[in-house]
C-alpha atoms as a PDB file:
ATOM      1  CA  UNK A   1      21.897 -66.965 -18.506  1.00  0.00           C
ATOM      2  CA  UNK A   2      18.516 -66.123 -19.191  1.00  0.00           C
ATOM      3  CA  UNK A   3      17.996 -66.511 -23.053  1.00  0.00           C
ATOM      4  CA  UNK A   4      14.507 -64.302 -23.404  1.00  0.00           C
ATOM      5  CA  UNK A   5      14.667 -60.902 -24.803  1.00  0.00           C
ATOM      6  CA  UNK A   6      13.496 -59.356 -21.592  1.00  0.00           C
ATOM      7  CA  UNK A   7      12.940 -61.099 -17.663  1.00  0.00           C
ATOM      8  CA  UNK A   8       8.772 -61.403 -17.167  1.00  0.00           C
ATOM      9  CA  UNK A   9       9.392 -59.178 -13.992  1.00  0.00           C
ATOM     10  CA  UNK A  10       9.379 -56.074 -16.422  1.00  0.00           C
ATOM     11  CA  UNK A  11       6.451 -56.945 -18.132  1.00  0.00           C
ATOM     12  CA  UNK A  12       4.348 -57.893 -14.704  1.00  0.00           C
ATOM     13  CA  UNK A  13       5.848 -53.982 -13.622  1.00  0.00           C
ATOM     14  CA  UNK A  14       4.611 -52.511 -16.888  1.00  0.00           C
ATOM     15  CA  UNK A  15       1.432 -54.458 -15.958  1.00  0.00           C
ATOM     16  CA  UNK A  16       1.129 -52.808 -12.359  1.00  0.00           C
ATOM     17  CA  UNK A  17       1.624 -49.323 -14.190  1.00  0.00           C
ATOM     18  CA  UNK A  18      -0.637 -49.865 -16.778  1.00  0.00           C
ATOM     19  CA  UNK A  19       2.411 -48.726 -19.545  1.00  0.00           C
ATOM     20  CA  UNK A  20       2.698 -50.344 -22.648  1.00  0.00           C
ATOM     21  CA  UNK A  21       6.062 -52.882 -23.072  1.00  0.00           C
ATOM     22  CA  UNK A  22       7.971 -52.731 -26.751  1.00  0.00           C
ATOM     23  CA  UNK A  23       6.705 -54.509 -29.279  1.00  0.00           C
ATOM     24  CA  UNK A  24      10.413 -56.729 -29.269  1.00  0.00           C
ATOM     25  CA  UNK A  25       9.825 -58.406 -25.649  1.00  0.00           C
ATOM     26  CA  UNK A  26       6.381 -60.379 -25.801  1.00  0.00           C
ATOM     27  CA  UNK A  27       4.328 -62.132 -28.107  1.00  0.00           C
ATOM     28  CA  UNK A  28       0.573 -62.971 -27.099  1.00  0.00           C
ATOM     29  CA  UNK A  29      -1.318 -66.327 -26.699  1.00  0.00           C
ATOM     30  CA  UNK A  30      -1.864 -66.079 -30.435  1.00  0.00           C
ATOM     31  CA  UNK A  31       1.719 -65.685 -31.504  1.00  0.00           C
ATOM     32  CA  UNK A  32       1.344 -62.627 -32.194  1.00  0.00           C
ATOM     33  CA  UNK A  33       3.809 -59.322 -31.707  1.00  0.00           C
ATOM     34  CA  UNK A  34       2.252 -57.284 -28.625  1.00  0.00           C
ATOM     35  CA  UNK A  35       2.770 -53.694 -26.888  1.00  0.00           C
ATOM     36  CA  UNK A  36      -0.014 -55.050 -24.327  1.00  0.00           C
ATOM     37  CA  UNK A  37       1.348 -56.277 -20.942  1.00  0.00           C
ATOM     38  CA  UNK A  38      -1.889 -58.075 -20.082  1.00  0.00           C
ATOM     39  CA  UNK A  39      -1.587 -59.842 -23.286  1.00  0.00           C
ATOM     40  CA  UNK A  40       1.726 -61.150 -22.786  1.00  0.00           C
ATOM     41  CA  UNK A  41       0.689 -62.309 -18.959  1.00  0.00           C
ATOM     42  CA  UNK A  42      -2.068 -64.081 -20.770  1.00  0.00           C
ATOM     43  CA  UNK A  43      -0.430 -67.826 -22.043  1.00  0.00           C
ATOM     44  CA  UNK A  44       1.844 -65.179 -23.667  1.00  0.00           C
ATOM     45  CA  UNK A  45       5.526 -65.432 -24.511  1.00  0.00           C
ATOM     46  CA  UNK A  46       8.713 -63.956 -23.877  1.00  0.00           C
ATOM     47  CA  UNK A  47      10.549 -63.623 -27.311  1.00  0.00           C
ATOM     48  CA  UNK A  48      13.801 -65.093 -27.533  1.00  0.00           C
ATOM     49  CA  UNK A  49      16.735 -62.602 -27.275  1.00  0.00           C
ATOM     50  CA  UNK A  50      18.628 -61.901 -30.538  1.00  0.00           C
ATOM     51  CA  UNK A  51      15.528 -63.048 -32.595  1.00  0.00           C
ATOM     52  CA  UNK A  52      16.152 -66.496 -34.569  1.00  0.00           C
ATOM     53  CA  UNK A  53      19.560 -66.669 -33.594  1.00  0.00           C
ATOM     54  CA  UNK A  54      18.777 -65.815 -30.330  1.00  0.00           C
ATOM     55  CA  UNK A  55      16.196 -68.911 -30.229  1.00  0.00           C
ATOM     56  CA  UNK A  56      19.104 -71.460 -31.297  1.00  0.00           C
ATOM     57  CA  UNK A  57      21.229 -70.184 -28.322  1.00  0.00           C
ATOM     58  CA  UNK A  58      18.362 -70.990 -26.191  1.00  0.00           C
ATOM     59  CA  UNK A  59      17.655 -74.309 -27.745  1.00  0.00           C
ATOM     60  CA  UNK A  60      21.135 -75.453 -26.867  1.00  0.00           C
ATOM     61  CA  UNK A  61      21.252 -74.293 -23.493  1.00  0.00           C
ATOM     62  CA  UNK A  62      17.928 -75.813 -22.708  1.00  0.00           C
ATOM     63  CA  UNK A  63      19.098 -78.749 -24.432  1.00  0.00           C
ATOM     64  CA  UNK A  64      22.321 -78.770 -21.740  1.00  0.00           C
ATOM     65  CA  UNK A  65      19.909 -77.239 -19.010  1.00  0.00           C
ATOM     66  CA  UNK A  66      17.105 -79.322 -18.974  1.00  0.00           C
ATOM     67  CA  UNK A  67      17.438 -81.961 -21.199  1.00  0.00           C
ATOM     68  CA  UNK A  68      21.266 -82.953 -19.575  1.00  0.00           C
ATOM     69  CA  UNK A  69      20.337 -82.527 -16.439  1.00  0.00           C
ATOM     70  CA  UNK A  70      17.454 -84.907 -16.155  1.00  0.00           C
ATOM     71  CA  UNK A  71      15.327 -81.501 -14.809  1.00  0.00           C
ATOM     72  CA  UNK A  72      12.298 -79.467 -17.140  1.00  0.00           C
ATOM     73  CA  UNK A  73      12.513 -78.575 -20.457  1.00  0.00           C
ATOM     74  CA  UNK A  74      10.755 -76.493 -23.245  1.00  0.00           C
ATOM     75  CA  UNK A  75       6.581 -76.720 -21.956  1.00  0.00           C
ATOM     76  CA  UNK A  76       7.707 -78.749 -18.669  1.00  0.00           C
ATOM     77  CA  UNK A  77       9.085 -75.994 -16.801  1.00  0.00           C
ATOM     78  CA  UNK A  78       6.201 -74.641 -14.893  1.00  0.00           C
ATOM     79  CA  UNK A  79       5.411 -70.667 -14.826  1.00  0.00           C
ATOM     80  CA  UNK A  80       7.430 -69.072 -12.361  1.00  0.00           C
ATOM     81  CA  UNK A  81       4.351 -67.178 -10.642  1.00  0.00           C
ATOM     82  CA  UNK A  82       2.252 -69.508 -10.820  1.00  0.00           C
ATOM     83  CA  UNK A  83       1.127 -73.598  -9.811  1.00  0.00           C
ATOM     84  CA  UNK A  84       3.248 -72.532  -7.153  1.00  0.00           C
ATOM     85  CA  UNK A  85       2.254 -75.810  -4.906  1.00  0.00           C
ATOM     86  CA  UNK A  86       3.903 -77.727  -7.834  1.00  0.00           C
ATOM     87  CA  UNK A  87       7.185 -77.985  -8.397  1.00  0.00           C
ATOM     88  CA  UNK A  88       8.525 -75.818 -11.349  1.00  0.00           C
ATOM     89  CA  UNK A  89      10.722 -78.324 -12.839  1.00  0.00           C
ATOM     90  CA  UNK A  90      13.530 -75.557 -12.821  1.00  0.00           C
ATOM     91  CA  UNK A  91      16.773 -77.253 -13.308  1.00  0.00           C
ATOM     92  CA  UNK A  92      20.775 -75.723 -13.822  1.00  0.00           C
ATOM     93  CA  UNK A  93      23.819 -76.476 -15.241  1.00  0.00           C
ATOM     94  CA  UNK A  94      26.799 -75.637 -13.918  1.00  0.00           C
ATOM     95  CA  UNK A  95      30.421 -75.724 -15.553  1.00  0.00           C
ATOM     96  CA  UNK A  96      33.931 -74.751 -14.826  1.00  0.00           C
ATOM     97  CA  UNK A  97      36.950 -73.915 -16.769  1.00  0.00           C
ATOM     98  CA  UNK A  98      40.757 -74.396 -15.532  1.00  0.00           C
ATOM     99  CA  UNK A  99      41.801 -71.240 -17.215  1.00  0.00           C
ATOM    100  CA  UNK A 100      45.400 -71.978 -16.019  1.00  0.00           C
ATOM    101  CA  UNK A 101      44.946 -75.191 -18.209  1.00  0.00           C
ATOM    102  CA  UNK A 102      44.540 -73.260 -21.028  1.00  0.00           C
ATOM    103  CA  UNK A 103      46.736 -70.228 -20.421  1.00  0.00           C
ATOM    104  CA  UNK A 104      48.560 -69.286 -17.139  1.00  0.00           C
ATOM    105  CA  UNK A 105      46.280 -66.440 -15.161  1.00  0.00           C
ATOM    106  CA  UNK A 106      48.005 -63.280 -15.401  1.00  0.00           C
ATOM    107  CA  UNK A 107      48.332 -63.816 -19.235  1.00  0.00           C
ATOM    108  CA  UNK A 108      44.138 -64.301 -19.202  1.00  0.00           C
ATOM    109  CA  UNK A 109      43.513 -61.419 -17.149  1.00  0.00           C
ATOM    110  CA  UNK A 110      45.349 -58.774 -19.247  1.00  0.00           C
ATOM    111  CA  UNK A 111      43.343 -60.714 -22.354  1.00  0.00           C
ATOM    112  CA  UNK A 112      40.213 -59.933 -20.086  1.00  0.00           C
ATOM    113  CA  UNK A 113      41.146 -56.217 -19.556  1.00  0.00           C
ATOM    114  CA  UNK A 114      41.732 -55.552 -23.142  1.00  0.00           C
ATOM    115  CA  UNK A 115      38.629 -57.404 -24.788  1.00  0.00           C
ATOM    116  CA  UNK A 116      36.972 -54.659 -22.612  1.00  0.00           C
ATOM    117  CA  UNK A 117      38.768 -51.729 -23.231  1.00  0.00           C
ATOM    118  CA  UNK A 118      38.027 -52.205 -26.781  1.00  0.00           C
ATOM    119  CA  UNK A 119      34.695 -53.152 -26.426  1.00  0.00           C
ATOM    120  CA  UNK A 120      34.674 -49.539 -24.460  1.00  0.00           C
ATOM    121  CA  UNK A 121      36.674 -47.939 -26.437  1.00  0.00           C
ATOM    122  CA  UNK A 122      34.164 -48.592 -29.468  1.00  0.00           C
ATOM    123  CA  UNK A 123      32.289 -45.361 -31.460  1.00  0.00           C
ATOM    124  CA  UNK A 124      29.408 -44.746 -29.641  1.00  0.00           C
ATOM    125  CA  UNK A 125      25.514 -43.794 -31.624  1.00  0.00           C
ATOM    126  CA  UNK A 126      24.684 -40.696 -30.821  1.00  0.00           C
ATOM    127  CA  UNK A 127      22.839 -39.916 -27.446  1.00  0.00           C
ATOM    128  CA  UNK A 128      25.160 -42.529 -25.960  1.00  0.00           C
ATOM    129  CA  UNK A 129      27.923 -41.932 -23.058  1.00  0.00           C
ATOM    130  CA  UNK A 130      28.978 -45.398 -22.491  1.00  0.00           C
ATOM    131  CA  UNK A 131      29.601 -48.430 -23.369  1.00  0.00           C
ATOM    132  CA  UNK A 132      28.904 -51.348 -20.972  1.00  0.00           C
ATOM    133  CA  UNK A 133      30.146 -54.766 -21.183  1.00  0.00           C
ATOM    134  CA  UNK A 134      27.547 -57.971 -19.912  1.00  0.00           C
ATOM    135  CA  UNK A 135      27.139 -57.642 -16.055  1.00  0.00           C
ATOM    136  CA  UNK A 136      28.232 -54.025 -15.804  1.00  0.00           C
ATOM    137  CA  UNK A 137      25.192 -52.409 -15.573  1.00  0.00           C
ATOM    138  CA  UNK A 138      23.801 -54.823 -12.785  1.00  0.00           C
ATOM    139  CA  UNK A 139      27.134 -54.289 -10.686  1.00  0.00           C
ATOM    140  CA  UNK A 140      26.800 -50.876 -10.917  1.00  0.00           C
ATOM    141  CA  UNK A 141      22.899 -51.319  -9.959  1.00  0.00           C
ATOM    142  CA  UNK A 142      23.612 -53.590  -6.936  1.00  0.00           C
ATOM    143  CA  UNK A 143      26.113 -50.997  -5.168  1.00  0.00           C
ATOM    144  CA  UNK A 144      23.621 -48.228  -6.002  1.00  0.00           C
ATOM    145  CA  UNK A 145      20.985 -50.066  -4.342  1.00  0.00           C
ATOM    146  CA  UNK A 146      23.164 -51.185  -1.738  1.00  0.00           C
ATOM    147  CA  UNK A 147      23.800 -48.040  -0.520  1.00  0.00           C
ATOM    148  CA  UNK A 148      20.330 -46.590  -1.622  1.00  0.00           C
ATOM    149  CA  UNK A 149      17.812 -49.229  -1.126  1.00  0.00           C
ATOM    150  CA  UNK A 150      15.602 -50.733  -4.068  1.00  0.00           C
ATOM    151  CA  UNK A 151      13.530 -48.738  -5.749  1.00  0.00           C
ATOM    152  CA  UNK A 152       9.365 -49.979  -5.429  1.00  0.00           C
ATOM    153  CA  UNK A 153       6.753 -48.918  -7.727  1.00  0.00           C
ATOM    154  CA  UNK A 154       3.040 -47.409  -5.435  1.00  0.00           C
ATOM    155  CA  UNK A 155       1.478 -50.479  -6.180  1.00  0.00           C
ATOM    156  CA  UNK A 156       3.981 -52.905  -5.601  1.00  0.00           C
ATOM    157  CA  UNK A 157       4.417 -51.017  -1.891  1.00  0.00           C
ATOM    158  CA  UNK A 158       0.888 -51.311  -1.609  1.00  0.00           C
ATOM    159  CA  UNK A 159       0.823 -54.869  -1.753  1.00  0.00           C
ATOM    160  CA  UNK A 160       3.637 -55.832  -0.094  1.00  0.00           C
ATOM    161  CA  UNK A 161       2.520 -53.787   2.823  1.00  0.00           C
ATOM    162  CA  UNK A 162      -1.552 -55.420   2.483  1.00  0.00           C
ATOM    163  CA  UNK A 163       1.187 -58.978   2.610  1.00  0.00           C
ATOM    164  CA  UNK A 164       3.246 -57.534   5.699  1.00  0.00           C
ATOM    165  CA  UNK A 165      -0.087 -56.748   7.748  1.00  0.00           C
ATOM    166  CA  UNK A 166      -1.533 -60.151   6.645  1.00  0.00           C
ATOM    167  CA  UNK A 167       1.149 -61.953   7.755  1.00  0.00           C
ATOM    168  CA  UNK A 168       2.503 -59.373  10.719  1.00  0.00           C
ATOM    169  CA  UNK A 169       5.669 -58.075   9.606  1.00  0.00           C
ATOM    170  CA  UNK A 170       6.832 -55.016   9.774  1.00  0.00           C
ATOM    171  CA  UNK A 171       7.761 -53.117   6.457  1.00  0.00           C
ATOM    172  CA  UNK A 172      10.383 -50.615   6.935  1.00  0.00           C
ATOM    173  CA  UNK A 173       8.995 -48.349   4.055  1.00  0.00           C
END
């Protein structure tokens, strides 16, 4: 789980179509709250999600992520786009639950299934038709695009198909 407030891909897209990001995602290389996608690029930062609270949740789970694992932590993970001849010092942690250890199956499931329906079944602000619950959204994104194809910004195309001629593949947009 990814513990910033929004993924860098959406700021490096606002970047590419030169819109301005919300003023709750990034911070700039002063610490400072920005709308400016170049800004956060810039030795920027990603704020945490859920503010201060947000930033003890991701504490702990780099503590178990990094720390645990023996891999990067905090400053040692290396930027994603970037150094990419080094390694990024990425490192996971994995765990599993014996749900039948704690409860038989079935008896889980149905626990599942309601937790949701009232999470769904919650008043909804105005302007609002639905309630999703954490991973609903992308499921629903990955069979639309499954069956529709991934949407790709002009620029993006652009320089994927510059990439493709470089390197002689064949785009098939």
């Amino acid at each position: 789980m990814a513990t910033g407030a929004v993924a860098w891909g959406k700021i490096f897209v606002a970047q590419q179509e030169k819109r301005k990001i919300p003023t709750t995602w990034a911070l700039d290389k002063h610490g400072q709250l920005t709308d400016d996608p170049n800004a956060a690029a810039d030795k920027g930062l990603i704020q945490p999600l859920g503010g201060y609270k947000g930033y003890g949740l991701s504490l702990f789970l780099d503590i178990l992520t990094g720390v645990l694992s023996g891999g990067g932590f905090s400053t040692h993970v290396k930027a994603l786009y970037e150094q990419v001849a080094r390694p990024s010092e990425v490192a996971h942690t994995c765990a599993a639950l014996r749900i039948d250890a704690l409860m038989p199956l079935a008896e889980f499931c149905e626990r599942i299934d309601a937790i949701i329906q009232l999470m769904q079944a919650c008043p909804k602000a105005d302007g609002v038709e639905r309630i999703y619950v954490p991973g609903e959204i992308e499921h629903e994104t990955e069979k639309r695009r499954n069956a529709e194809g991934i949407p790709l910004n002009s620029e993006l195309q652009e320089e994927l198909r510059a990439l493709g001629t470089q390197l002689g593949v064949q785009l098939p947009f």
